[in-house]
C-alpha atoms as a PDB file:
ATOM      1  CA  UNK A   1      10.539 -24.543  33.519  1.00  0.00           C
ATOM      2  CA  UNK A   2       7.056 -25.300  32.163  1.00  0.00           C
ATOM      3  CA  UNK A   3       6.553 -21.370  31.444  1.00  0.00           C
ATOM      4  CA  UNK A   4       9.752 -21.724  29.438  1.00  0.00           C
ATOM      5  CA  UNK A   5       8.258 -24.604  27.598  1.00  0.00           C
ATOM      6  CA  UNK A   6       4.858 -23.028  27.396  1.00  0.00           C
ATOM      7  CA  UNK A   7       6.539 -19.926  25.759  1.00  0.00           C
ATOM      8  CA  UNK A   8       8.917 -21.971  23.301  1.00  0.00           C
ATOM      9  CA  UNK A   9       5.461 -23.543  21.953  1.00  0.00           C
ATOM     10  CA  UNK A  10       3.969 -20.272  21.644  1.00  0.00           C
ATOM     11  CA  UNK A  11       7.078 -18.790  19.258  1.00  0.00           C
ATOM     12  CA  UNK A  12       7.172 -22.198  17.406  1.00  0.00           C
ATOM     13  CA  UNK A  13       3.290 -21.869  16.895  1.00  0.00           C
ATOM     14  CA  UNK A  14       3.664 -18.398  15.667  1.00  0.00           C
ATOM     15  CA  UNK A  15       6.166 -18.994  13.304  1.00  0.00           C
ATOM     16  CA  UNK A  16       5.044 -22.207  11.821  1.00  0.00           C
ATOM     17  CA  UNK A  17       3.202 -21.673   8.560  1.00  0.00           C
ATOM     18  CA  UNK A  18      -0.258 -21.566   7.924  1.00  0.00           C
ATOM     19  CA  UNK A  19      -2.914 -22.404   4.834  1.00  0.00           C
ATOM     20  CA  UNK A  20      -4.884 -18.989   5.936  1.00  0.00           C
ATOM     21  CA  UNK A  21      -3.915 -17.177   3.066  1.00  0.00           C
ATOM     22  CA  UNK A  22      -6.634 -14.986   1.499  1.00  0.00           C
ATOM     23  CA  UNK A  23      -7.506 -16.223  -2.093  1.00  0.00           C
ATOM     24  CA  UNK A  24     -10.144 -13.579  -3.301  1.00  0.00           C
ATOM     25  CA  UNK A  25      -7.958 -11.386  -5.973  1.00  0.00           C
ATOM     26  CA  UNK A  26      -5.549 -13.685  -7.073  1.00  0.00           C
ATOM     27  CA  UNK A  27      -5.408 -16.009  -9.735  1.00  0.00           C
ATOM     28  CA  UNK A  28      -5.584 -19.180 -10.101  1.00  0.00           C
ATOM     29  CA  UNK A  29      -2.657 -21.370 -10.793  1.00  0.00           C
ATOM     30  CA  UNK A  30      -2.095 -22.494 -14.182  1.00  0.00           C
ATOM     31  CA  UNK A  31      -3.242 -26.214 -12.913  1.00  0.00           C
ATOM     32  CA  UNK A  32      -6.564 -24.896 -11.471  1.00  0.00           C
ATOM     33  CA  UNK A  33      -6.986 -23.203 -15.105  1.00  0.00           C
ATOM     34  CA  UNK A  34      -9.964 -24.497 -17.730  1.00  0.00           C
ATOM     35  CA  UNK A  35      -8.896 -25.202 -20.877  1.00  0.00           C
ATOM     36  CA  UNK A  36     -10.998 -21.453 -22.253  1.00  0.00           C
ATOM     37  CA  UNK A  37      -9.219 -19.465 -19.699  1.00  0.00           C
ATOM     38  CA  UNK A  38      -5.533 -21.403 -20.481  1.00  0.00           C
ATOM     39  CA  UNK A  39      -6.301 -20.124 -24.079  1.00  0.00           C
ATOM     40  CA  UNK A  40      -7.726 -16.735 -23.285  1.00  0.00           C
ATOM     41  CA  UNK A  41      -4.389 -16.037 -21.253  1.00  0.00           C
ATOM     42  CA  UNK A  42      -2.350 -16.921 -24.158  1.00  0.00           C
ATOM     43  CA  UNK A  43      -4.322 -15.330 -26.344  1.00  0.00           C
ATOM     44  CA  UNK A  44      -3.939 -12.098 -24.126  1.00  0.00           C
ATOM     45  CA  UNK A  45      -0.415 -12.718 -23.806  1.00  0.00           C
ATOM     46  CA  UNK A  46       0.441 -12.823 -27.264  1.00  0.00           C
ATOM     47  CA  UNK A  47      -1.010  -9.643 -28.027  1.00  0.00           C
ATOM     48  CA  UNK A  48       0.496  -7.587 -25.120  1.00  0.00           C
ATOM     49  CA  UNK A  49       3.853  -9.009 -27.242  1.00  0.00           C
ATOM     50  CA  UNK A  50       2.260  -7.972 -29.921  1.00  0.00           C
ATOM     51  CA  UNK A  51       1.502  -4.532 -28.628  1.00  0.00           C
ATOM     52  CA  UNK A  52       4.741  -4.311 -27.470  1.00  0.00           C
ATOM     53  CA  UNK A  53       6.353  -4.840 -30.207  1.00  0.00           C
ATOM     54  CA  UNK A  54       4.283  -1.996 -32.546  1.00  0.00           C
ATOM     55  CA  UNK A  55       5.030  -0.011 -29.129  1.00  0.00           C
ATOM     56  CA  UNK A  56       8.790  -0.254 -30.293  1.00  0.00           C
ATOM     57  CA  UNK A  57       7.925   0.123 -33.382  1.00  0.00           C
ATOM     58  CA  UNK A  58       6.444   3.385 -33.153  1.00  0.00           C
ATOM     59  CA  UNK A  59       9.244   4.869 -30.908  1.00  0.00           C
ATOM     60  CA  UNK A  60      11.532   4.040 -33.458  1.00  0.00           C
ATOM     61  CA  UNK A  61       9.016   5.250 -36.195  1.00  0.00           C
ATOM     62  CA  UNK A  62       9.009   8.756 -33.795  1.00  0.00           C
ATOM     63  CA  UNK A  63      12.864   9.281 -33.710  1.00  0.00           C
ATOM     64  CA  UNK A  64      12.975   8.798 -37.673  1.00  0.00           C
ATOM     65  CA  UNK A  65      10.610  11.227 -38.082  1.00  0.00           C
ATOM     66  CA  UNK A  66      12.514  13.448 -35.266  1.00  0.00           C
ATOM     67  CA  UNK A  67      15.658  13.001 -37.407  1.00  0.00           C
ATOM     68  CA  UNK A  68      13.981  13.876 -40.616  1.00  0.00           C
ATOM     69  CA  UNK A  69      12.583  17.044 -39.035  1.00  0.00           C
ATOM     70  CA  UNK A  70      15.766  18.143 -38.046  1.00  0.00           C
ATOM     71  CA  UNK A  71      17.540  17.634 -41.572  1.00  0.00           C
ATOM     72  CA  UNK A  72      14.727  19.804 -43.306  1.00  0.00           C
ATOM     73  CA  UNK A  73      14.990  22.176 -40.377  1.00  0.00           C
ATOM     74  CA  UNK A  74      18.958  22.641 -41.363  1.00  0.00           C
ATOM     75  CA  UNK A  75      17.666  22.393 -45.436  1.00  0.00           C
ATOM     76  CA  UNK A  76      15.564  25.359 -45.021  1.00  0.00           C
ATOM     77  CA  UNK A  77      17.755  27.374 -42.847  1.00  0.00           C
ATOM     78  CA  UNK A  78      20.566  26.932 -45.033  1.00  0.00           C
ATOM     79  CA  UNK A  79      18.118  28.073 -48.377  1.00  0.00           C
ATOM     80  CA  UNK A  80      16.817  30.912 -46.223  1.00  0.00           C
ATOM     81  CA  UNK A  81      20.947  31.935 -45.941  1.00  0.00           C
ATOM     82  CA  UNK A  82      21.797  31.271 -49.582  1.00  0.00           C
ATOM     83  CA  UNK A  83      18.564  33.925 -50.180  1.00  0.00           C
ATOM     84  CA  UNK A  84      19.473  36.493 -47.700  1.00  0.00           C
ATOM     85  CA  UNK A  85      23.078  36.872 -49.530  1.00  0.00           C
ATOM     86  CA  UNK A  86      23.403  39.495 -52.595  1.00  0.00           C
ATOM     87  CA  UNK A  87      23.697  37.050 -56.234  1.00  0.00           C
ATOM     88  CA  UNK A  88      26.527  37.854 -57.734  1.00  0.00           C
ATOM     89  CA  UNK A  89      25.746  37.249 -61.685  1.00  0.00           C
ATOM     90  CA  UNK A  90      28.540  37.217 -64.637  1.00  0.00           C
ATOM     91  CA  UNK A  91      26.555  39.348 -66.685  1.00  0.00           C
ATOM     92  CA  UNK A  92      25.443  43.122 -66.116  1.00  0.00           C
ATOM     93  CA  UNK A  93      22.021  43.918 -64.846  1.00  0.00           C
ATOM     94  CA  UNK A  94      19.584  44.468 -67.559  1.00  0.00           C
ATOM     95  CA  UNK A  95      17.955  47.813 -67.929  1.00  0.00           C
ATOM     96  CA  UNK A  96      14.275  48.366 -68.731  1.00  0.00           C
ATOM     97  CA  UNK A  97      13.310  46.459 -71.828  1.00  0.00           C
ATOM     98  CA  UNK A  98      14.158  48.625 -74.773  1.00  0.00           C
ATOM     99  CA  UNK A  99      11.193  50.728 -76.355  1.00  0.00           C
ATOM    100  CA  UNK A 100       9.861  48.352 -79.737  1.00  0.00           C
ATOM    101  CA  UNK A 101      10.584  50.715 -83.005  1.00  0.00           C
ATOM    102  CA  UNK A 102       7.440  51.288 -84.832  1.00  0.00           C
ATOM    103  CA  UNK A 103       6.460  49.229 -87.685  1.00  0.00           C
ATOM    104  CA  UNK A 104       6.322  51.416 -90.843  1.00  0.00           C
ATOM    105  CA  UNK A 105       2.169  52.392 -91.833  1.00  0.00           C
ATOM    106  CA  UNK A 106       1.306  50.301 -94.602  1.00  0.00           C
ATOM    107  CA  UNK A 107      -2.448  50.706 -96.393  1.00  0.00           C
ATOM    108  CA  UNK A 108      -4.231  47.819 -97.437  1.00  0.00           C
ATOM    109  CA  UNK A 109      -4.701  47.141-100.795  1.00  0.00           C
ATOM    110  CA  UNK A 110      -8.755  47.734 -99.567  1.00  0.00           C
ATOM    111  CA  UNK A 111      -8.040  51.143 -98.488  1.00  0.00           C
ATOM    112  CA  UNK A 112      -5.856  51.985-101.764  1.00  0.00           C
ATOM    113  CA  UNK A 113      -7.614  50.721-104.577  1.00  0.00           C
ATOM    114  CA  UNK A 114     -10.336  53.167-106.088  1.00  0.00           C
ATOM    115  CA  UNK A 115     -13.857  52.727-106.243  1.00  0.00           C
ATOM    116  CA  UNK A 116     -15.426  52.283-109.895  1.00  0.00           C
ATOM    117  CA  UNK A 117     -18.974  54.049-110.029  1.00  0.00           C
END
């Protein structure tokens, strides 16, 4: 019976908790904090919010700009379209512009008058 008890102590023993945890790595709780670092970590908190935020910001900045691209995508395909079709105009093409009639030779008054010797 003793090697039962002796074997009950060791389970006990191995399950009972024990302060041997490692503490190189991990921060300290917010009691063990100094009054710089308390501030530093909010300070450091508030802008990963912050950055967050723009973060949002920007992704909904990015499917704007997405959407916009697409609607001037459709614009210019629908322009390109409208181009590729014939006009069809109410009036009748116009020819080659019409040939200017001559204006009639008139001499200056220089050219006419005689010369007195």
């Amino acid at each position: 019976m003793a090697l039962c008890q002796l074997h009950a102590a060791k389970m006990q023993d191995l399950w009972r908790p024990k302060n041997t945890f490692r503490t190189e790595g991990v921060a300290p709780t917010a009691a063990a904090l100094s009054p710089e670092s308390a501030q530093s970590l909010q300070t450091m908190a508030r802008d990963l919010a912050i950055a967050g935020q723009e973060i949002e910001q920007l992704k909904a900045n990015i499917e704007q700009l997405k959407a916009s691209q697409k609607q001037m995508f459709r614009d210019v395909a629908k322009t390109s379209e409208q181009n590729r079709r014939p006009k069809v105009s109410a009036s009748p093409p116009r020819s080659a512009a019409a040939p200017r009639k001559p204006m009639p030779f008139r001499p200056s008054q220089a050219a006419v008058a005689p010369t007195l010797p």
